[in-house]
Protein backbone atom coordinates (compact mmCIF):
# COMPACT_ATOMS: atom_id res chain seq x y z
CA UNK A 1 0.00 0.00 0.00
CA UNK A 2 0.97 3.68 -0.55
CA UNK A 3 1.11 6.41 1.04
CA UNK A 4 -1.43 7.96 -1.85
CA UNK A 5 -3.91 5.07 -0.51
CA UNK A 6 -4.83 6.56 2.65
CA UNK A 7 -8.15 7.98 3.46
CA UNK A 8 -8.85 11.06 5.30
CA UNK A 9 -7.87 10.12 9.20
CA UNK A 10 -6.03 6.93 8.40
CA UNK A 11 -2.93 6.20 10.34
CA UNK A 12 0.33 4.36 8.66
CA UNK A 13 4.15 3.34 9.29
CA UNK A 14 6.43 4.18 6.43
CA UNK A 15 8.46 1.27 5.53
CA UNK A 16 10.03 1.91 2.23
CA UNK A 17 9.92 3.75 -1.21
CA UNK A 18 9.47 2.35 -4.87
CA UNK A 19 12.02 4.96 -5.87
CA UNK A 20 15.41 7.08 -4.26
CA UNK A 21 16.07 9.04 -7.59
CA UNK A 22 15.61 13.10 -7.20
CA UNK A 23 12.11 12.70 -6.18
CA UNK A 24 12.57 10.08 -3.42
CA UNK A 25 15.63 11.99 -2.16
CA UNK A 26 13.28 15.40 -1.62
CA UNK A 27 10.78 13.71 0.10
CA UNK A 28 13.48 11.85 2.20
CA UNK A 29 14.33 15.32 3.02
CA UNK A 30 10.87 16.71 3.66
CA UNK A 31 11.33 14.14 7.21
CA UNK A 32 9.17 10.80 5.03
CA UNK A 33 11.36 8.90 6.88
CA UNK A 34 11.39 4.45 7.34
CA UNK A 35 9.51 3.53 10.24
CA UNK A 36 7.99 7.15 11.06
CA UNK A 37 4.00 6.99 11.91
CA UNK A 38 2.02 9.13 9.43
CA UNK A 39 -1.18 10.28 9.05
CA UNK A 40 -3.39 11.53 6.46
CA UNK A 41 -5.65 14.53 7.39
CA UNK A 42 -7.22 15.57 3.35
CA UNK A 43 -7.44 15.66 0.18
CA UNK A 44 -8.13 18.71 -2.07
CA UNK A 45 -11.45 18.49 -4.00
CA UNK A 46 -9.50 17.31 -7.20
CA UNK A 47 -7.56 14.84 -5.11
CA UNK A 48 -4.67 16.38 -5.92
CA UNK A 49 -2.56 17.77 -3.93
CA UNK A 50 -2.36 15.67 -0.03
CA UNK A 51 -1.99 16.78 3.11
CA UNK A 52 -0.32 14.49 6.03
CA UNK A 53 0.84 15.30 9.34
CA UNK A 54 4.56 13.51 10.33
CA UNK A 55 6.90 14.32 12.85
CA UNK A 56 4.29 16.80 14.18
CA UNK A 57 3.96 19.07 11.11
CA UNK A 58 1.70 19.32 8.12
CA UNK A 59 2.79 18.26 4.65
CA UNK A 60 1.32 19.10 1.40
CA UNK A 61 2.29 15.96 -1.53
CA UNK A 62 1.29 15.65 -4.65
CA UNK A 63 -0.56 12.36 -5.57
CA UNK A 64 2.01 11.73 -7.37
CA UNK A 65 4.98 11.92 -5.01
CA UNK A 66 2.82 10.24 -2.45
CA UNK A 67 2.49 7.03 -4.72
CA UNK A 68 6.48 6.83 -4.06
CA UNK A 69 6.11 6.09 -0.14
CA UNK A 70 5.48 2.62 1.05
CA UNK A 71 3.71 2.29 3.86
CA UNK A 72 1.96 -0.73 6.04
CA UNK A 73 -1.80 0.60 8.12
CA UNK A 74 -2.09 1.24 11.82
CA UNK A 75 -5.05 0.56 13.59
């Protein structure tokens, strides 16, 4: 499952990424990191962009970017 999966309120632990290249490496730096817990608060209307909270901070993705994070649910 991805991190672009999530619904609104869902809970998940990052445990990988489908790709490191430029991309992978931002979001690496945005604090995405394996093993943090991550939640999904909304979508926009169009879907498109996310927003998550990690590490105690909001995060806007796009869809796109968020299809790159692996991530296993939390109850």
């Amino acid at each position: 499952m991805t991190l672009a999966d999530l619904r609104p309120g869902q809970r998940a632990r990052i445990v990988g990424f489908a790709d490191l290249g430029p991309v992978g490496q931002r979001i690496l730096q945005l604090g995405l990191l394996p093993e943090e817990e991550i939640q999904m608060v909304r979508r926009a209307p169009a879907g498109d962009p996310l927003e998550v909270r990690v590490l105690g901070y909001s995060l806007s993705l796009r869809r796109q970017e968020a299809g790159l994070v692996e991530v296993e649910g939390l109850p």
